[in-house]
C-alpha atoms as a PDB file:
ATOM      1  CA  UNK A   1      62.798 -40.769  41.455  1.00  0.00           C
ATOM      2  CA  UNK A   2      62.902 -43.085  44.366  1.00  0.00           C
ATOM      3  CA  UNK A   3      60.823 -42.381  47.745  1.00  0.00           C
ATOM      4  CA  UNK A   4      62.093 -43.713  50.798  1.00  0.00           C
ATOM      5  CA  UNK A   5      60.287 -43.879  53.699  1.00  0.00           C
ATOM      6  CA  UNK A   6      60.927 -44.317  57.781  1.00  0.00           C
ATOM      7  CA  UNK A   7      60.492 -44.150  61.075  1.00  0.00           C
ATOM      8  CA  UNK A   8      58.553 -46.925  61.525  1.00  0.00           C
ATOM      9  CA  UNK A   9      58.080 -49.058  64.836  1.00  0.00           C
ATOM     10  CA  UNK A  10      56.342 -50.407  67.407  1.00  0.00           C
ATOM     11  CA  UNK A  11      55.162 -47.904  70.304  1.00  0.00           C
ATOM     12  CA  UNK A  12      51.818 -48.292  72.899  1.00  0.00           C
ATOM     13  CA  UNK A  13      48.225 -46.930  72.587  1.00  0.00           C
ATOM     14  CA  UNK A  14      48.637 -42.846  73.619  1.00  0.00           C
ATOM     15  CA  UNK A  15      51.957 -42.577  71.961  1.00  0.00           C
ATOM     16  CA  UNK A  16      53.988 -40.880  69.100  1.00  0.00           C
ATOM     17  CA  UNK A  17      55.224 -41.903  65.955  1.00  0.00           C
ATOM     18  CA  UNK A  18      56.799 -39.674  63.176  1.00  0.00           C
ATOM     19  CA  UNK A  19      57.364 -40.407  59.600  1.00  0.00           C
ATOM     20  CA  UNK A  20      59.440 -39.169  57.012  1.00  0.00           C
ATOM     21  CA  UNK A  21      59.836 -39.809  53.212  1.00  0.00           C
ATOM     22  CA  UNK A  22      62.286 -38.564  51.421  1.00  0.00           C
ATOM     23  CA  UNK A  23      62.196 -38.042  47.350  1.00  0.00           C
ATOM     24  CA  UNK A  24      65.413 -38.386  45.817  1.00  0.00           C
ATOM     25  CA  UNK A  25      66.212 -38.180  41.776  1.00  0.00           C
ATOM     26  CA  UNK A  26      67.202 -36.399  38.995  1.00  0.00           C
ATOM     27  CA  UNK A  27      65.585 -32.874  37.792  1.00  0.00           C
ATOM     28  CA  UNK A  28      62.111 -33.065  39.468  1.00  0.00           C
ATOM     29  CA  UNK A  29      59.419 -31.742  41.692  1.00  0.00           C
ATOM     30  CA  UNK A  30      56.723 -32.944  44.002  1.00  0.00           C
ATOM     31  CA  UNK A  31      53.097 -31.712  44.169  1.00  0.00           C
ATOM     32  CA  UNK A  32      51.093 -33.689  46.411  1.00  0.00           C
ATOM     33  CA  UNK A  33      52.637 -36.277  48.772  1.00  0.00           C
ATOM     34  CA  UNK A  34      50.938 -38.045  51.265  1.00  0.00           C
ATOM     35  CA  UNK A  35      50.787 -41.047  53.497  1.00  0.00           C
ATOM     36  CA  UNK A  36      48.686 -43.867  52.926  1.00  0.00           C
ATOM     37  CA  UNK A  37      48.158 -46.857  55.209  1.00  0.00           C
ATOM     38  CA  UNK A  38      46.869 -51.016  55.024  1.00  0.00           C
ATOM     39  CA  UNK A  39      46.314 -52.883  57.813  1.00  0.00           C
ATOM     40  CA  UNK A  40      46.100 -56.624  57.673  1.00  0.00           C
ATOM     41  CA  UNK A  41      42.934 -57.873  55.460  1.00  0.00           C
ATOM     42  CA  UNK A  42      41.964 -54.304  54.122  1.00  0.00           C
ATOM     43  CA  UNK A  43      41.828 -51.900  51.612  1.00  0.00           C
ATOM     44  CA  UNK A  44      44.640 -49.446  51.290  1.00  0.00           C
ATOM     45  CA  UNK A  45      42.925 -46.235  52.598  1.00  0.00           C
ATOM     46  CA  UNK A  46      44.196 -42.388  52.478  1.00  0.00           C
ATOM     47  CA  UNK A  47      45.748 -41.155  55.978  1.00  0.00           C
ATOM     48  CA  UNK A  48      47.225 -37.541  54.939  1.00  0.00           C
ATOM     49  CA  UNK A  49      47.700 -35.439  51.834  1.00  0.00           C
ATOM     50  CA  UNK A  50      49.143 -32.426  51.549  1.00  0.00           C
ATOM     51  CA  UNK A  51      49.446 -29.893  48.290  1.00  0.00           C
ATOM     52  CA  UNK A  52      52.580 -27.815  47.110  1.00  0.00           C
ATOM     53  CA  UNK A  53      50.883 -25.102  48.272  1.00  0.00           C
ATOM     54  CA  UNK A  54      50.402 -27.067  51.607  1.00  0.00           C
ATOM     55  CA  UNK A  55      46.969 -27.677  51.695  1.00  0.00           C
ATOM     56  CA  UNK A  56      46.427 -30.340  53.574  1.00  0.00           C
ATOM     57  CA  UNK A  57      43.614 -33.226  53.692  1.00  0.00           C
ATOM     58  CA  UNK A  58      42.955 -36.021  56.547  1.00  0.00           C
ATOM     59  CA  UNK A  59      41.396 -39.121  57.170  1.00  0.00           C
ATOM     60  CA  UNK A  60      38.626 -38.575  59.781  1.00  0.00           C
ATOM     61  CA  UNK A  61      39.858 -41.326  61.976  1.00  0.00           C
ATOM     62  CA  UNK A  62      43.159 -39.272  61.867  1.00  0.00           C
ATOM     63  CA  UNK A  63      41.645 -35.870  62.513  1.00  0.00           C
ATOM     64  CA  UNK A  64      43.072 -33.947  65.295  1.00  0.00           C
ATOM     65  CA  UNK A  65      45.662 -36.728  65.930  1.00  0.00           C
ATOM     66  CA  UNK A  66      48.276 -36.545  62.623  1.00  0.00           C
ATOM     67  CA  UNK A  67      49.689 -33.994  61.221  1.00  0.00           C
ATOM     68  CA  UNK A  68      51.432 -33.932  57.777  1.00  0.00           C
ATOM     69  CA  UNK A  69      53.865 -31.396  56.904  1.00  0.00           C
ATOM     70  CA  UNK A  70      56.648 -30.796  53.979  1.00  0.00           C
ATOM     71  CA  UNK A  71      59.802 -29.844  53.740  1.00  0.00           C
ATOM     72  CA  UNK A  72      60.402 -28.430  49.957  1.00  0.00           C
ATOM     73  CA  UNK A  73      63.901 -27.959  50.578  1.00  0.00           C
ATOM     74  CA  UNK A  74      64.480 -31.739  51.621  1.00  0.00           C
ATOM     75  CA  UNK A  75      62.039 -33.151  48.976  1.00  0.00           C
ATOM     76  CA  UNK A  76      60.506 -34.900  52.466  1.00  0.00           C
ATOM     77  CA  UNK A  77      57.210 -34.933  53.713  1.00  0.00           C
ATOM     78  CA  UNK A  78      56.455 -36.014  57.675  1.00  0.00           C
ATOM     79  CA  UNK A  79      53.772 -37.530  59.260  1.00  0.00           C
ATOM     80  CA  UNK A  80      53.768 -36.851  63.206  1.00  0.00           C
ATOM     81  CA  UNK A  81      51.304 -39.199  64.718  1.00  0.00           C
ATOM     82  CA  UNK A  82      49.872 -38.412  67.923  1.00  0.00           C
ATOM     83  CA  UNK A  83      47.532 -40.511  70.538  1.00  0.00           C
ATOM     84  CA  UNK A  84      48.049 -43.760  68.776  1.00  0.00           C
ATOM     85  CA  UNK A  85      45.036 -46.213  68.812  1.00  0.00           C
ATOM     86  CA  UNK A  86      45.400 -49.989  67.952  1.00  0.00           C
ATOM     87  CA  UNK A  87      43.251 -49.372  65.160  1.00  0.00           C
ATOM     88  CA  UNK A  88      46.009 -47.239  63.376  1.00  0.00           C
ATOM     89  CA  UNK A  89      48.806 -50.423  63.091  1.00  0.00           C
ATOM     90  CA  UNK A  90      49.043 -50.793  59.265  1.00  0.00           C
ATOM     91  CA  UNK A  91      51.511 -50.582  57.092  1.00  0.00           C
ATOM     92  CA  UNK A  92      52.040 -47.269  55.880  1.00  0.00           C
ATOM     93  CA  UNK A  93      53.059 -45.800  52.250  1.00  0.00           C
ATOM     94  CA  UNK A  94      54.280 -42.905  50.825  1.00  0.00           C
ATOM     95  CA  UNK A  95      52.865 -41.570  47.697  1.00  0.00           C
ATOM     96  CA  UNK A  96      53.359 -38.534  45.646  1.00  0.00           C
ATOM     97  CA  UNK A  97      52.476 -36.773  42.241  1.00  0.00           C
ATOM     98  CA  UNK A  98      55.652 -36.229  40.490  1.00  0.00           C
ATOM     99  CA  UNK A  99      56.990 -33.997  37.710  1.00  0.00           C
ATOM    100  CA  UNK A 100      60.238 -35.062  36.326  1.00  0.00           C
ATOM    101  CA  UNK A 101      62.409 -33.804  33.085  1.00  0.00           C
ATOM    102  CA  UNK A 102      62.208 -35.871  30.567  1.00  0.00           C
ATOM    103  CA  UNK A 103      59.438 -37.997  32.031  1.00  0.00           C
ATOM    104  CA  UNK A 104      56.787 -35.274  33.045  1.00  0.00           C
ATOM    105  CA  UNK A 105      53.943 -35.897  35.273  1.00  0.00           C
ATOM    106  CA  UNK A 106      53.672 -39.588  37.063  1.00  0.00           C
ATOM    107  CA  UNK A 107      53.117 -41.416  40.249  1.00  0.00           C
ATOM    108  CA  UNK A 108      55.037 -43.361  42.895  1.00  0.00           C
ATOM    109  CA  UNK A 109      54.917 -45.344  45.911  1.00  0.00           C
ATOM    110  CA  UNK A 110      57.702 -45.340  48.069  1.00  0.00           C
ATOM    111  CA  UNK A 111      58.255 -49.028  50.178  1.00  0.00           C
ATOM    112  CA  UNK A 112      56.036 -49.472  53.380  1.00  0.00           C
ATOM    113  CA  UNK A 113      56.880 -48.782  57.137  1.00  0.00           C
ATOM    114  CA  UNK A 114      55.419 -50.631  59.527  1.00  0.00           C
ATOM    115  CA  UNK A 115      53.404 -49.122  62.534  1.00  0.00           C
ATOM    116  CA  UNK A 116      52.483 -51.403  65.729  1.00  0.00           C
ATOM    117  CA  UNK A 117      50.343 -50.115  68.101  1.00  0.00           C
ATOM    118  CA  UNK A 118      49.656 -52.219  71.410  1.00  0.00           C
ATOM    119  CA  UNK A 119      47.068 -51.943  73.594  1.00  0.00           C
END
């Protein structure tokens, strides 16, 4: 199963930026997916999760400002990301708990996407 991830870029303080990651693979299914995010000189921290029943979980510093979503029938998972701050450029990662034939139950982080957000 491969995750790819985009959309990416640079965009000013107050704007919008929406990602996607895609699953693609053989025989599986996703349970949670999220987005996770490390900006220069830190820890990787959590930014979204959300549940295959859609439950959904947020940073704080996101609260109010991101929304994930999924779409089961694309294997994809978005991240629309409103009122950008500075303090959100990072690179960000997709990550999801996997089932897959043959395999069962694992892990996997899809390739960053970088997020710039000027002042």
């Amino acid at each position: 199963v491969q995750l790819q991830a985009s959309g990416g870029g640079f965009v000013q303080a107050g704007g919008s930026l929406r990602l996607s990651c895609a699953a693609s693979g053989s025989t599986f299914s996703i349970n949670a997916i999220g987005w996770y995010r490390q900006a220069p000189g830190k820890q990787r921290e959590l930014v979204a999760v959300i549940s295959s029943g859609s439950r959904t979980k947020y940073a704080d510093s996101v609260k109010g400002r991101f929304t994930i979503s999924r779409d089961n029938a694309k294997n994809t998972v978005y991240l629309q990301m409103n009122s950008l701050k500075v303090e959100d450029t990072a690179v960000y990662y997709c990550n999801a708990d996997l089932w897959q034939v043959g395999r069962g139950q694992f892990n996997k982080w899809g390739q960053g996407t970088q997020v710039t957000v000027s002042s």
